[in-house]
N, C-alpha and C. Protein backbone atom coordinates (compact mmCIF):
# COMPACT_ATOMS: atom_id res chain seq x y z
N UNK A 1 35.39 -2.88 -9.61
CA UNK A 1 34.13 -3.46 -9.14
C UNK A 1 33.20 -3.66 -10.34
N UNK A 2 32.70 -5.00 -10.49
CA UNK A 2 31.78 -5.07 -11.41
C UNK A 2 30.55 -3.93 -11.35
N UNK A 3 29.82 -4.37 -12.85
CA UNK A 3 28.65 -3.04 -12.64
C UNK A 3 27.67 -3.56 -11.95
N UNK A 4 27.54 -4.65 -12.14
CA UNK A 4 25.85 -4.93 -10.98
C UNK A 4 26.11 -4.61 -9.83
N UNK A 5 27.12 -4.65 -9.07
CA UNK A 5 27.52 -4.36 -7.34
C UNK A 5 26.98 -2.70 -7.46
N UNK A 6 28.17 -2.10 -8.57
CA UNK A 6 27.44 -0.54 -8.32
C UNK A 6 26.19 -0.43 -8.76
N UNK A 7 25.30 -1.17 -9.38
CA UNK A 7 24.18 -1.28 -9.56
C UNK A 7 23.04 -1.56 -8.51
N UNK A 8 23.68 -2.61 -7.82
CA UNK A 8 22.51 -2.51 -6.35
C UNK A 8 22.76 -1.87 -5.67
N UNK A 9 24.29 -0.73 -5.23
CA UNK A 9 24.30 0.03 -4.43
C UNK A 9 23.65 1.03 -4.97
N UNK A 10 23.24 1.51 -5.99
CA UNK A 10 22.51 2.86 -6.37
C UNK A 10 21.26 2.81 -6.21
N UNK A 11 20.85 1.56 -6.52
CA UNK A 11 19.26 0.92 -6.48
C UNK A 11 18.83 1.08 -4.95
N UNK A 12 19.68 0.33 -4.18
CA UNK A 12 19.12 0.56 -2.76
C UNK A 12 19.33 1.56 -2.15
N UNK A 13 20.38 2.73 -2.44
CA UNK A 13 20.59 3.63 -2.07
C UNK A 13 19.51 4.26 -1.98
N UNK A 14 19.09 4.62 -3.37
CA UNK A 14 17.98 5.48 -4.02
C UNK A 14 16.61 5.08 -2.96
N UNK A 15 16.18 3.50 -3.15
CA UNK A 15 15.16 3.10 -2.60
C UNK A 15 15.16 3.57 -0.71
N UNK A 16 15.94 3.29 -0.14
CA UNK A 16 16.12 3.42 1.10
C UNK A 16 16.21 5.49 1.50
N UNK A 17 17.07 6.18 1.07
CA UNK A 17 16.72 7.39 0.61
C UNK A 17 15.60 8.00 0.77
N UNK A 18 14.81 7.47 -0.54
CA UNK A 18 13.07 8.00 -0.40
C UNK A 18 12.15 7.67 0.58
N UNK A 19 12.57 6.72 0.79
CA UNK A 19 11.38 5.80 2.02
C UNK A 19 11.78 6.57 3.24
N UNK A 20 13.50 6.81 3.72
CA UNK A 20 13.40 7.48 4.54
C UNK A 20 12.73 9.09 4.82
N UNK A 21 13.28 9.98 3.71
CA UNK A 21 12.59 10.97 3.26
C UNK A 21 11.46 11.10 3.23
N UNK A 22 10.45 10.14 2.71
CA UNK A 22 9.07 10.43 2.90
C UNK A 22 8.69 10.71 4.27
N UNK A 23 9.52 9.84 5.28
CA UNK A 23 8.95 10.42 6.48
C UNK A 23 8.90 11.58 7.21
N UNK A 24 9.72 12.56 6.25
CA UNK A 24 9.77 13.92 6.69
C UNK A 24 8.89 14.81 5.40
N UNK A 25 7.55 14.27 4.86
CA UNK A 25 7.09 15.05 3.99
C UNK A 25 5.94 13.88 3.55
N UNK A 26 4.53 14.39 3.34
CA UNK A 26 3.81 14.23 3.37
C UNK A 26 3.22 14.25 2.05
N UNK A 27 3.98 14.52 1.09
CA UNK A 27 3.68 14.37 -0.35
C UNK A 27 2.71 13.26 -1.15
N UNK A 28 3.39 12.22 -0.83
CA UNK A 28 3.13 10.95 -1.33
C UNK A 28 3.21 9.62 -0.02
N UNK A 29 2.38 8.84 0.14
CA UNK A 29 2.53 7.60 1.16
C UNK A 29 3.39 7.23 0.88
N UNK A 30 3.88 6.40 1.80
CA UNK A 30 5.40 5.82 1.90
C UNK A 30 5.41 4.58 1.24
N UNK A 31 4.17 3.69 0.82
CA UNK A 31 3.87 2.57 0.22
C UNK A 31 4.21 2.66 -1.09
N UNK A 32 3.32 3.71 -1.79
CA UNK A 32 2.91 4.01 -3.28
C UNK A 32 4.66 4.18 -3.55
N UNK A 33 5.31 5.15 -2.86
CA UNK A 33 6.54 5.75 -3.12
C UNK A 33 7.68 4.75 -3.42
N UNK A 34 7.41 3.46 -2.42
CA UNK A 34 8.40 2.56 -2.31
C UNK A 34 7.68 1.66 -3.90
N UNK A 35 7.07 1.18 -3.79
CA UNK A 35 6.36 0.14 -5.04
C UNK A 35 6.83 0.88 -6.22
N UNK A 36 6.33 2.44 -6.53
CA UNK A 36 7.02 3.09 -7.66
C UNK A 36 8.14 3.35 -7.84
N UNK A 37 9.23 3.18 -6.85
CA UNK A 37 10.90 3.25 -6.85
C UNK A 37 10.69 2.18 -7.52
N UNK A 38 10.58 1.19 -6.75
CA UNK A 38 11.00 -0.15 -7.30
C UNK A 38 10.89 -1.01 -8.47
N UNK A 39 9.51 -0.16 -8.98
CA UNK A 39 8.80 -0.58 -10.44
C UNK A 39 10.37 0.23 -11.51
N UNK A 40 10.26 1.53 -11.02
CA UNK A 40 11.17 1.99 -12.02
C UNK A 40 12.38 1.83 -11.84
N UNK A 41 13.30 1.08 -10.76
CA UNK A 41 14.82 0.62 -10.76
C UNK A 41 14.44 -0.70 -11.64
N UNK A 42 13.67 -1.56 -11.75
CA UNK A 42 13.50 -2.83 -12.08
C UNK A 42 13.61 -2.20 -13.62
N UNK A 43 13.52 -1.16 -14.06
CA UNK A 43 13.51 -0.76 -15.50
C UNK A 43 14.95 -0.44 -15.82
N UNK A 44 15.08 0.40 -14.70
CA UNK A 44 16.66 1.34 -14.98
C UNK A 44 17.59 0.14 -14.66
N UNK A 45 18.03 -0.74 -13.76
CA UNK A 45 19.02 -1.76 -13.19
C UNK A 45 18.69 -3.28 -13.69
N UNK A 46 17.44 -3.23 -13.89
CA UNK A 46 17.57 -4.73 -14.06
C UNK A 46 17.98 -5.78 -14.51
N UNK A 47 18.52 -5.30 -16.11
CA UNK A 47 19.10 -5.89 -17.22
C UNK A 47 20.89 -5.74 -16.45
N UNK A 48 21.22 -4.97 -15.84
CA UNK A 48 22.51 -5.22 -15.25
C UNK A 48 22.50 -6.19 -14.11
N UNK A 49 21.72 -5.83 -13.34
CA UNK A 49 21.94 -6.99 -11.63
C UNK A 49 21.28 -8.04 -11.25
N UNK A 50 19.85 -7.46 -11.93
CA UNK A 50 18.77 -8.27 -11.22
C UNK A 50 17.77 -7.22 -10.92
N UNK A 51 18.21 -6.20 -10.37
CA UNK A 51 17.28 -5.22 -9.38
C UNK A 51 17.24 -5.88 -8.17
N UNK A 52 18.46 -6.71 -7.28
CA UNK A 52 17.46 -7.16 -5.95
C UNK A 52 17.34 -6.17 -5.30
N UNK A 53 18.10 -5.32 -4.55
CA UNK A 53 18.30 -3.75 -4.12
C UNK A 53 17.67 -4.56 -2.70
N UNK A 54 17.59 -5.58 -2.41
CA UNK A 54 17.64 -6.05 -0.94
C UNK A 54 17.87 -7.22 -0.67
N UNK A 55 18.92 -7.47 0.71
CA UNK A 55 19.14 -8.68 1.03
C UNK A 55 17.94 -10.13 1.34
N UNK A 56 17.04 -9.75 1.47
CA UNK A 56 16.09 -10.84 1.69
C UNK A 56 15.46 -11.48 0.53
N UNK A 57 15.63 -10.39 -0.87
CA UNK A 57 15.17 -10.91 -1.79
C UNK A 57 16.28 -12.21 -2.52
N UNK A 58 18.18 -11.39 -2.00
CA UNK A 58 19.27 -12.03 -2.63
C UNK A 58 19.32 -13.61 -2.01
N UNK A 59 18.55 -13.40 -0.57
CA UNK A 59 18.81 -14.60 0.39
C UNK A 59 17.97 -15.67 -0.04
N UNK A 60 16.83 -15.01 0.06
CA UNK A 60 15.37 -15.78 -1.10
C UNK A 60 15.97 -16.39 -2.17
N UNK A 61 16.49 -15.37 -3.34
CA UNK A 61 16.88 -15.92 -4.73
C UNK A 61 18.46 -17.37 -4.48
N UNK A 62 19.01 -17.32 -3.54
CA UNK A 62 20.21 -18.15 -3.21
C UNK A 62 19.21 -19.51 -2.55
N UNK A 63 18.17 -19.43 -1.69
CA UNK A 63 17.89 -20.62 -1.58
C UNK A 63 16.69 -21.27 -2.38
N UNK A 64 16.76 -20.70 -3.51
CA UNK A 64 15.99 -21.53 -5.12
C UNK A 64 17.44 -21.65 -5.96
N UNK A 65 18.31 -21.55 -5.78
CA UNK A 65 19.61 -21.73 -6.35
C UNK A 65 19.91 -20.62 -7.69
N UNK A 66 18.86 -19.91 -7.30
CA UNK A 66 19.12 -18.50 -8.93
C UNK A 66 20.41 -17.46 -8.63
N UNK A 67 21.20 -17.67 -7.44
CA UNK A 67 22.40 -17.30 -7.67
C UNK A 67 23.87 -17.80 -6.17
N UNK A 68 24.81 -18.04 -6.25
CA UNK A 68 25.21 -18.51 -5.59
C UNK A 68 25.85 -18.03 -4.41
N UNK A 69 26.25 -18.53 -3.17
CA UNK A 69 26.41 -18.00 -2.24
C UNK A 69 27.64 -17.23 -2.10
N UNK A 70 28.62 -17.06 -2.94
CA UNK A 70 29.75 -15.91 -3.02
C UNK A 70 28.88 -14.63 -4.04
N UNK A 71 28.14 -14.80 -4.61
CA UNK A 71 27.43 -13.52 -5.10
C UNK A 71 26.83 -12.87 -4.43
N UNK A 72 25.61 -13.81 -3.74
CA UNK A 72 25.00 -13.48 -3.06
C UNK A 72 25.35 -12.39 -1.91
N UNK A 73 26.94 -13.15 -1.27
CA UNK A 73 27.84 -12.00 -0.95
C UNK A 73 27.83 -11.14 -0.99
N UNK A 74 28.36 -10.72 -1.96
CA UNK A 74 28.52 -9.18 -3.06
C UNK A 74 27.45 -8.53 -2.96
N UNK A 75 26.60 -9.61 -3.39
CA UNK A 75 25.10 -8.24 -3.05
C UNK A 75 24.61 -7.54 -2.44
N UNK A 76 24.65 -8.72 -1.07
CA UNK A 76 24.26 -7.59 0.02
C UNK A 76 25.38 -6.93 0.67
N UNK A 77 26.64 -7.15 0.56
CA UNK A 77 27.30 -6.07 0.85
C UNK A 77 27.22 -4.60 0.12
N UNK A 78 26.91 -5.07 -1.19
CA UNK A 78 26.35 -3.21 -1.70
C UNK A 78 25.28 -2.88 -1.69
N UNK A 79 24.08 -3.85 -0.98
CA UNK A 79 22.85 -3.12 -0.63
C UNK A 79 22.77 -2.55 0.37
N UNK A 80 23.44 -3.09 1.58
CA UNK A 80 23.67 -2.76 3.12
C UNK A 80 25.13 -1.66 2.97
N UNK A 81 25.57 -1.65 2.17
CA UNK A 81 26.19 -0.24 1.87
C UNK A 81 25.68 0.88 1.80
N UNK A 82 24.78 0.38 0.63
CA UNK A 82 23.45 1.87 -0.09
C UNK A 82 22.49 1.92 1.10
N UNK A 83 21.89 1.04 2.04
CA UNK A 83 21.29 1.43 3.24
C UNK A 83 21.83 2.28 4.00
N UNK A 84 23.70 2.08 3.97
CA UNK A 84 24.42 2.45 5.50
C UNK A 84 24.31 4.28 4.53
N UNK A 85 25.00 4.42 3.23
CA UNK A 85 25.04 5.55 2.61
C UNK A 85 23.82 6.43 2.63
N UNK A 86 22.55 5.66 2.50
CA UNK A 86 21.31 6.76 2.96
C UNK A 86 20.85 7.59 3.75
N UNK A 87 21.45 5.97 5.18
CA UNK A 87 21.65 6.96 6.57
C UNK A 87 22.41 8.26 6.85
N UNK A 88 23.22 7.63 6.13
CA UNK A 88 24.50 8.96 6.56
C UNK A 88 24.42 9.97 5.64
N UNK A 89 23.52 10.06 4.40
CA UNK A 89 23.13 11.20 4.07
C UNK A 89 22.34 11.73 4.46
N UNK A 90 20.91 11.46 4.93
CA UNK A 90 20.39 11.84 5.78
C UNK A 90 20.39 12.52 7.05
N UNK A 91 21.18 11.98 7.74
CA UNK A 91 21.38 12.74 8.79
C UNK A 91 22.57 13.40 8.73
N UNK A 92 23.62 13.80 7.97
CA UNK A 92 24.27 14.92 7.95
C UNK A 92 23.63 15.85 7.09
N UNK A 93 22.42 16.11 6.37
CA UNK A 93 21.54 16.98 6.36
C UNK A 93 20.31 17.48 7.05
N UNK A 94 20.63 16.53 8.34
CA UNK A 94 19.86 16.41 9.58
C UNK A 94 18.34 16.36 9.27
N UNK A 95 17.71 15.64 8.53
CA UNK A 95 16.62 15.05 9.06
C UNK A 95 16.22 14.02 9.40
N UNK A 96 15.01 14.00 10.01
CA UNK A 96 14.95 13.09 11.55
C UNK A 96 15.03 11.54 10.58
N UNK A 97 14.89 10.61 11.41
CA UNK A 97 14.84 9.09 11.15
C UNK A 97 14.23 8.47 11.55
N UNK A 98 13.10 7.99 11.39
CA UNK A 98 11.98 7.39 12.40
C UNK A 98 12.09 6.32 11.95
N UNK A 99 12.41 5.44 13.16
CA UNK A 99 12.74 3.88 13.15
C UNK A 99 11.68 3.46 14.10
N UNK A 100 11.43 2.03 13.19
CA UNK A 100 9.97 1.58 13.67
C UNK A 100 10.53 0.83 15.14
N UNK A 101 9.32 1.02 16.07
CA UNK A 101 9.48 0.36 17.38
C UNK A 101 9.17 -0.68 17.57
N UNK A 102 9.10 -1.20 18.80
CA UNK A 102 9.13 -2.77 19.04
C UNK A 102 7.23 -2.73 18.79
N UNK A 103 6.96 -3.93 18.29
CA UNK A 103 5.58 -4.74 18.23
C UNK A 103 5.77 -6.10 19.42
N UNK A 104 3.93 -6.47 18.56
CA UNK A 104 3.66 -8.06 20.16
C UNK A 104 4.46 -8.23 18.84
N UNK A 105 5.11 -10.07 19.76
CA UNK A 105 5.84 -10.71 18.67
C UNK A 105 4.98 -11.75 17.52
N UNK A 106 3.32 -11.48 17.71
CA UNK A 106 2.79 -12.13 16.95
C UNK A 106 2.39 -11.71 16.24
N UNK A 107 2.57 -10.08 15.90
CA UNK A 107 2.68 -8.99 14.73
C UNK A 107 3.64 -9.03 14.02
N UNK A 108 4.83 -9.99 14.07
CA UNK A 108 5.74 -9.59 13.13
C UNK A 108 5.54 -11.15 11.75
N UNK A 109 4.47 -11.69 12.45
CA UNK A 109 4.03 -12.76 11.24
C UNK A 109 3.52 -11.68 9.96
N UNK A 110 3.12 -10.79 10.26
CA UNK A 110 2.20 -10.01 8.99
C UNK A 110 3.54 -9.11 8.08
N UNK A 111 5.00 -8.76 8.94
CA UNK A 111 5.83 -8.49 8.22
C UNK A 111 6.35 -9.66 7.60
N UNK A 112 6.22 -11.13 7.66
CA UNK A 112 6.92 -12.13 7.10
C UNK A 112 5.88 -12.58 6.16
N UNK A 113 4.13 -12.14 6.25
CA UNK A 113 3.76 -12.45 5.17
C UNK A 113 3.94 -11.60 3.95
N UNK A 114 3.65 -10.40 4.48
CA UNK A 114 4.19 -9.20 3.19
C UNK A 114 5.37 -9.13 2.93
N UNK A 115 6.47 -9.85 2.98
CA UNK A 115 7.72 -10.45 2.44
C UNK A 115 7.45 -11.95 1.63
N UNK A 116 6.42 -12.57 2.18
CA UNK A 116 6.23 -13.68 1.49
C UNK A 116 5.67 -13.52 0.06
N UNK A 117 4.87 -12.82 0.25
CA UNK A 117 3.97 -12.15 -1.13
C UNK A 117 4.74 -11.43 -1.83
N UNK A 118 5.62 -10.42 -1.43
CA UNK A 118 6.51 -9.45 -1.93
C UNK A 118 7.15 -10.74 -3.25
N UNK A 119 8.10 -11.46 -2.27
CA UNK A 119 8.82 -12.27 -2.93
C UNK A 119 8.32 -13.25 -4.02
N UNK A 120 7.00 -13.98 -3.56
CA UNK A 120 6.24 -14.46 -4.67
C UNK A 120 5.98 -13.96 -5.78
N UNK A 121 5.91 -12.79 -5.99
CA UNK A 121 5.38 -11.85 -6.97
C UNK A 121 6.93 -11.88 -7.78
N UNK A 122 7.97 -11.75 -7.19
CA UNK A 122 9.07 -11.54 -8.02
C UNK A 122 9.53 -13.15 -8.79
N UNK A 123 9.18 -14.24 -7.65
CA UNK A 123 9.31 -15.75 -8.02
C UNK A 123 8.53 -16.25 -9.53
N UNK A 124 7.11 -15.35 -9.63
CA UNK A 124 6.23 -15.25 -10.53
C UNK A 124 7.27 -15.30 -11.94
N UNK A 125 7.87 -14.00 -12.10
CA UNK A 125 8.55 -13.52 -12.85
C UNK A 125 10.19 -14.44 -12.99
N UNK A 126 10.45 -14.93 -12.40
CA UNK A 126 12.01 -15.40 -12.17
C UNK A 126 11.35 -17.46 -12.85
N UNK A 127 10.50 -17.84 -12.68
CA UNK A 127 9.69 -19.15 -12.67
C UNK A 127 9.41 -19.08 -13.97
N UNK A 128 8.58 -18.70 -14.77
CA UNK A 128 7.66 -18.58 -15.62
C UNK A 128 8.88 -18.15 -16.96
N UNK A 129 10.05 -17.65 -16.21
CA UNK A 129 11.03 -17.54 -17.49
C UNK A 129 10.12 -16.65 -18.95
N UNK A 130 9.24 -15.38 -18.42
CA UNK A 130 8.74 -14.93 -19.32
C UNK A 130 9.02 -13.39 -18.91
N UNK A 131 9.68 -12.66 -20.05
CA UNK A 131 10.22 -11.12 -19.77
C UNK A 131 9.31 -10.54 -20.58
N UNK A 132 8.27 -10.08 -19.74
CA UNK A 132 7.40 -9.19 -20.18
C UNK A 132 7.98 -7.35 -20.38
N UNK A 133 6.77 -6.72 -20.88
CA UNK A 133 7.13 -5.01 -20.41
C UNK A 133 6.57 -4.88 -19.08
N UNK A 134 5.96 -5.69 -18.82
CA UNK A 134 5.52 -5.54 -17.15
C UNK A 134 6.02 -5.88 -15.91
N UNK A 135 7.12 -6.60 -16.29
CA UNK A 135 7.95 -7.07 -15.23
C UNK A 135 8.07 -5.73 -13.79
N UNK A 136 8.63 -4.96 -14.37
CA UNK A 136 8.61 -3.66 -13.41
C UNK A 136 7.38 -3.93 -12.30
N UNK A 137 6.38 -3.40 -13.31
CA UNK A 137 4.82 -3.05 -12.32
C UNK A 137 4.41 -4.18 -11.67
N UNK A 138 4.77 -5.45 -12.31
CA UNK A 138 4.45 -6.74 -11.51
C UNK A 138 4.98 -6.72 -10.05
N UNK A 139 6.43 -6.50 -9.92
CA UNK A 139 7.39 -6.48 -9.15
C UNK A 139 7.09 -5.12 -7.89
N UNK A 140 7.30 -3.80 -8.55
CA UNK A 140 6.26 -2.76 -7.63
C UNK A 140 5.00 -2.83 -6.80
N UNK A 141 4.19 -3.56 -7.56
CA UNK A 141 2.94 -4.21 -6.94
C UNK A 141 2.94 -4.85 -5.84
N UNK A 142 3.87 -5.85 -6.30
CA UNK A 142 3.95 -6.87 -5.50
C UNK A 142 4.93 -6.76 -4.06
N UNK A 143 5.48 -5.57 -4.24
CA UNK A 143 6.16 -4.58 -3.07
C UNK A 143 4.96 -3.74 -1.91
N UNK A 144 3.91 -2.76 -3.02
CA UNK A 144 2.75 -2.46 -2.65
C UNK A 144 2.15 -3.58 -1.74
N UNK A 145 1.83 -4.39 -2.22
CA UNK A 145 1.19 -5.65 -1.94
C UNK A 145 1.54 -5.50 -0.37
N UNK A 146 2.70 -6.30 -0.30
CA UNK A 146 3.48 -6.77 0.68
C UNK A 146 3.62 -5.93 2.07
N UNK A 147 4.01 -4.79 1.71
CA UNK A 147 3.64 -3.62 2.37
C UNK A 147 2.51 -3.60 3.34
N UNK A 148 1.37 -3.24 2.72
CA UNK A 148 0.25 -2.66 2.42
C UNK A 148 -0.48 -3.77 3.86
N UNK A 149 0.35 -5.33 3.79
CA UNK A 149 -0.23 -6.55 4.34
C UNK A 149 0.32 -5.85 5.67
N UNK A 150 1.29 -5.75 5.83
CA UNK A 150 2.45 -5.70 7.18
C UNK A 150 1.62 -4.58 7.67
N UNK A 151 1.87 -3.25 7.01
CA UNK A 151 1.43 -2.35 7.91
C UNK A 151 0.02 -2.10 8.60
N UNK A 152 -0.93 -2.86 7.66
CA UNK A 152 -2.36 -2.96 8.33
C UNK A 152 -2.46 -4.01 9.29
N UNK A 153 -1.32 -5.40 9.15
CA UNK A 153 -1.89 -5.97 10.02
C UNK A 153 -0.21 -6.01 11.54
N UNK A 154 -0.19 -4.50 11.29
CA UNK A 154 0.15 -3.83 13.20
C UNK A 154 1.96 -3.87 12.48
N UNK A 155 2.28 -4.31 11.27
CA UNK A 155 4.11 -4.58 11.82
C UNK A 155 4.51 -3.11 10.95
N UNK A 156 6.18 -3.06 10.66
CA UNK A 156 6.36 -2.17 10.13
C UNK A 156 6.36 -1.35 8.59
N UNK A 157 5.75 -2.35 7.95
CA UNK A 157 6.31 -3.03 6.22
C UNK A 157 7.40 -2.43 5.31
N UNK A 158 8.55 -3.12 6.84
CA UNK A 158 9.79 -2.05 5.68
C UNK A 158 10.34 -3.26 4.87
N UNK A 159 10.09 -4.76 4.92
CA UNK A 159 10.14 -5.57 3.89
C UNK A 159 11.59 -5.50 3.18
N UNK A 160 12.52 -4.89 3.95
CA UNK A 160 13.88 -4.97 3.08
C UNK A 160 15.21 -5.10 4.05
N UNK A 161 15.67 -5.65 4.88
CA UNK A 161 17.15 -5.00 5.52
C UNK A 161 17.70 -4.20 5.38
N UNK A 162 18.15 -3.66 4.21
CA UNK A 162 19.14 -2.49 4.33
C UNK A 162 17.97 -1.42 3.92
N UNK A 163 16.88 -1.28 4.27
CA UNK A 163 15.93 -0.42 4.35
C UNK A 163 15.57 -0.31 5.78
N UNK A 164 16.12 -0.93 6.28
CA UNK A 164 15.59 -0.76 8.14
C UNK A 164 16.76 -0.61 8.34
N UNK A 165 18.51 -0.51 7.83
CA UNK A 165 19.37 -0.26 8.15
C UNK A 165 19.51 1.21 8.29
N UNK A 166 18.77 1.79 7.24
CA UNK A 166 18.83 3.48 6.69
C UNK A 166 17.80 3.73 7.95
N UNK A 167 16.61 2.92 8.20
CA UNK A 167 15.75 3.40 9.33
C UNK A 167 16.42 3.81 10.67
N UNK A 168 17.22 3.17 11.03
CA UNK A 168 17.55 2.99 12.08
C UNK A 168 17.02 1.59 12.83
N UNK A 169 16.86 0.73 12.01
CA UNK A 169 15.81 -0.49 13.32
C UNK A 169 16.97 -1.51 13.62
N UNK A 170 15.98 -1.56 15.07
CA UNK A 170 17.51 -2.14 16.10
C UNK A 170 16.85 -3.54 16.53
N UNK A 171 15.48 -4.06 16.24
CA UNK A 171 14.47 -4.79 16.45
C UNK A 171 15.41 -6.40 15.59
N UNK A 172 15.97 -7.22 15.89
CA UNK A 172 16.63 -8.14 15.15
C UNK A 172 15.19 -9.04 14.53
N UNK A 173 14.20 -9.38 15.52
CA UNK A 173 12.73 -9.89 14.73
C UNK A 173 12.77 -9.11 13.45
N UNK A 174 12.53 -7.83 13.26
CA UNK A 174 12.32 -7.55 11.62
C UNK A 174 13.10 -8.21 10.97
N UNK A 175 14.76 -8.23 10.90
CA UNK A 175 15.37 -8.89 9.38
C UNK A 175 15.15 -10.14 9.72
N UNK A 176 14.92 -10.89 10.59
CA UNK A 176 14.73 -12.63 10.87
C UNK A 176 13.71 -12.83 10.24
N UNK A 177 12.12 -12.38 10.21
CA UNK A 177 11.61 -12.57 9.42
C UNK A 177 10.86 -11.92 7.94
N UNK A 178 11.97 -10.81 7.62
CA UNK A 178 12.37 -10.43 6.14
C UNK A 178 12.51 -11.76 5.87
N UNK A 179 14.00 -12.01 6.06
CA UNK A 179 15.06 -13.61 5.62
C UNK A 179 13.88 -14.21 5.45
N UNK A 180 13.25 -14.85 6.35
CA UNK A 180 11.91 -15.88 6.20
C UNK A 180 11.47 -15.81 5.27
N UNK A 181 10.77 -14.73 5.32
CA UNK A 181 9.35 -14.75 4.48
C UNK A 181 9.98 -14.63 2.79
N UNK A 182 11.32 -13.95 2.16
CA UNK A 182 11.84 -14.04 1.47
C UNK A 182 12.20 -15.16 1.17
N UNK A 183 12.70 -16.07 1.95
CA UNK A 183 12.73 -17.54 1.08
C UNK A 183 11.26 -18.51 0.69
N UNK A 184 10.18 -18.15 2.13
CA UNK A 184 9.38 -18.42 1.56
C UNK A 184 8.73 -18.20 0.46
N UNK A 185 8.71 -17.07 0.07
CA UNK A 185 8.25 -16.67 -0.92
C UNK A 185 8.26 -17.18 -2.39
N UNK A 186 9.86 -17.05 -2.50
CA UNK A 186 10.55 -17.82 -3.62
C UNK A 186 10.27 -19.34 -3.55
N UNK A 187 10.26 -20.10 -2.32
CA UNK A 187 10.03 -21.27 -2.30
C UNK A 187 8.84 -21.81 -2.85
N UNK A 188 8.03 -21.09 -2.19
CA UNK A 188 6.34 -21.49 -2.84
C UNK A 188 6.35 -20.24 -4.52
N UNK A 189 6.40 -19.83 -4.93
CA UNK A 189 6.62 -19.73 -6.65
C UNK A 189 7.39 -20.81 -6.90
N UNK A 190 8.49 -21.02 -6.62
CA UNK A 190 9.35 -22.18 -7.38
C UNK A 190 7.97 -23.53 -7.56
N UNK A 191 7.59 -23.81 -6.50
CA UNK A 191 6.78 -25.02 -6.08
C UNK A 191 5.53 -24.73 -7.08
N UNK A 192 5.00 -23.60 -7.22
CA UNK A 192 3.85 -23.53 -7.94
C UNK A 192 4.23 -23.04 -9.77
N UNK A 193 5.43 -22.64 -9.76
CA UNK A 193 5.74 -22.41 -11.18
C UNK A 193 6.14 -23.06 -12.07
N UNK A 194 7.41 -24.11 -11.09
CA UNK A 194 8.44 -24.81 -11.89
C UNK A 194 7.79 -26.10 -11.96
N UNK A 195 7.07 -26.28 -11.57
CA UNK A 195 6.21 -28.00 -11.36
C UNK A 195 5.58 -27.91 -12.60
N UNK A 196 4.97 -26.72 -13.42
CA UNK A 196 4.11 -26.88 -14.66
C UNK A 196 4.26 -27.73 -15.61
């Protein structure tokens, strides 16, 4: 197996893991926790895979053509691996899993905008063809961001598929408009970056 495959399975592993975990510990918000995973896999993985460590971002990046649809493949089969592997570590050390419940269905626009933003923020970086030292914190932020939108305005802001896979969410509206708002995202950066 190439290294980026084991690369997004560790990435999402890890990410999905903590997010679940936080919900059994009160340490740190579940926002800050997820944005700072993600700032620092984008350091540790990135130069190998990408860092997508989620399918909506791989689905996003395939319809701006930044990678193709047999990769794309690959990817999320080892992100939705490292989701399925979180679960099942988790609960054979038995703690609980709190999977988000059903919302109105006109709450789940605010999870497809904080996927839209999420993704923009990474389009920023993927457009502009400029590799900063900030790439990370741009990218974390812009996770924060995204988040931060969903959960204040009523949805769940788990903003990832194989992060609601490790949740337990059985809600098919959440990954429908992950997918969405992930291509949107990328779509409008492409539109506002690549036109310069």
């Amino acid at each position: 197996m190439k290294k980026k495959y084991i690369a997004e399975f560790i990435g999402t592993f890890t990410l999905a893991l903590l997010i679940v975990l936080s919900a059994n510990n009160s340490l740190m918000p579940t926002p800050l926790i997820a944005g700072l995973t993600l700032m620092l896999l984008v350091y540790l993985i990135g130069a190998i895979s990408g860092s997508h460590i989620n399918p909506a971002v791989t689905i996003g990046l395939l319809s701006v053509k930044k990678i193709s649809g047999k990769e794309s493949l690959k990817y999320i089969v080892s992100q939705v691996s490292g989701g399925l592997t979180a679960l099942a570590l988790v609960s054979m050390f038995g703690f609980a899993v709190s999977s988000p419940g059903a919302i109105r269905m006109e709450l789940y626009f605010f999870e497809f905008l904080g996927m839209g933003l999420f993704t923009f923020g990474i389009g920023f970086i993927v457009f502009n063809k400029i590799n900063t030292a900030f790439d990370g914190v741009i990218i974390g932020l812009s996770l924060l961001l995204g988040i931060l939108i969903s959960v204040y305005g009523g949805a769940a802001g788990i903003l990832n598929p194989a992060v609601g896979i490790a949740l337990k969410t059985t809600f098919v509206e959440y990954y429908i408009v992950q997918f969405l708002g992930g291509v949107a995202g990328f779509q409008s950066a492409k539109y506002l970056y690549n036109s310069k």
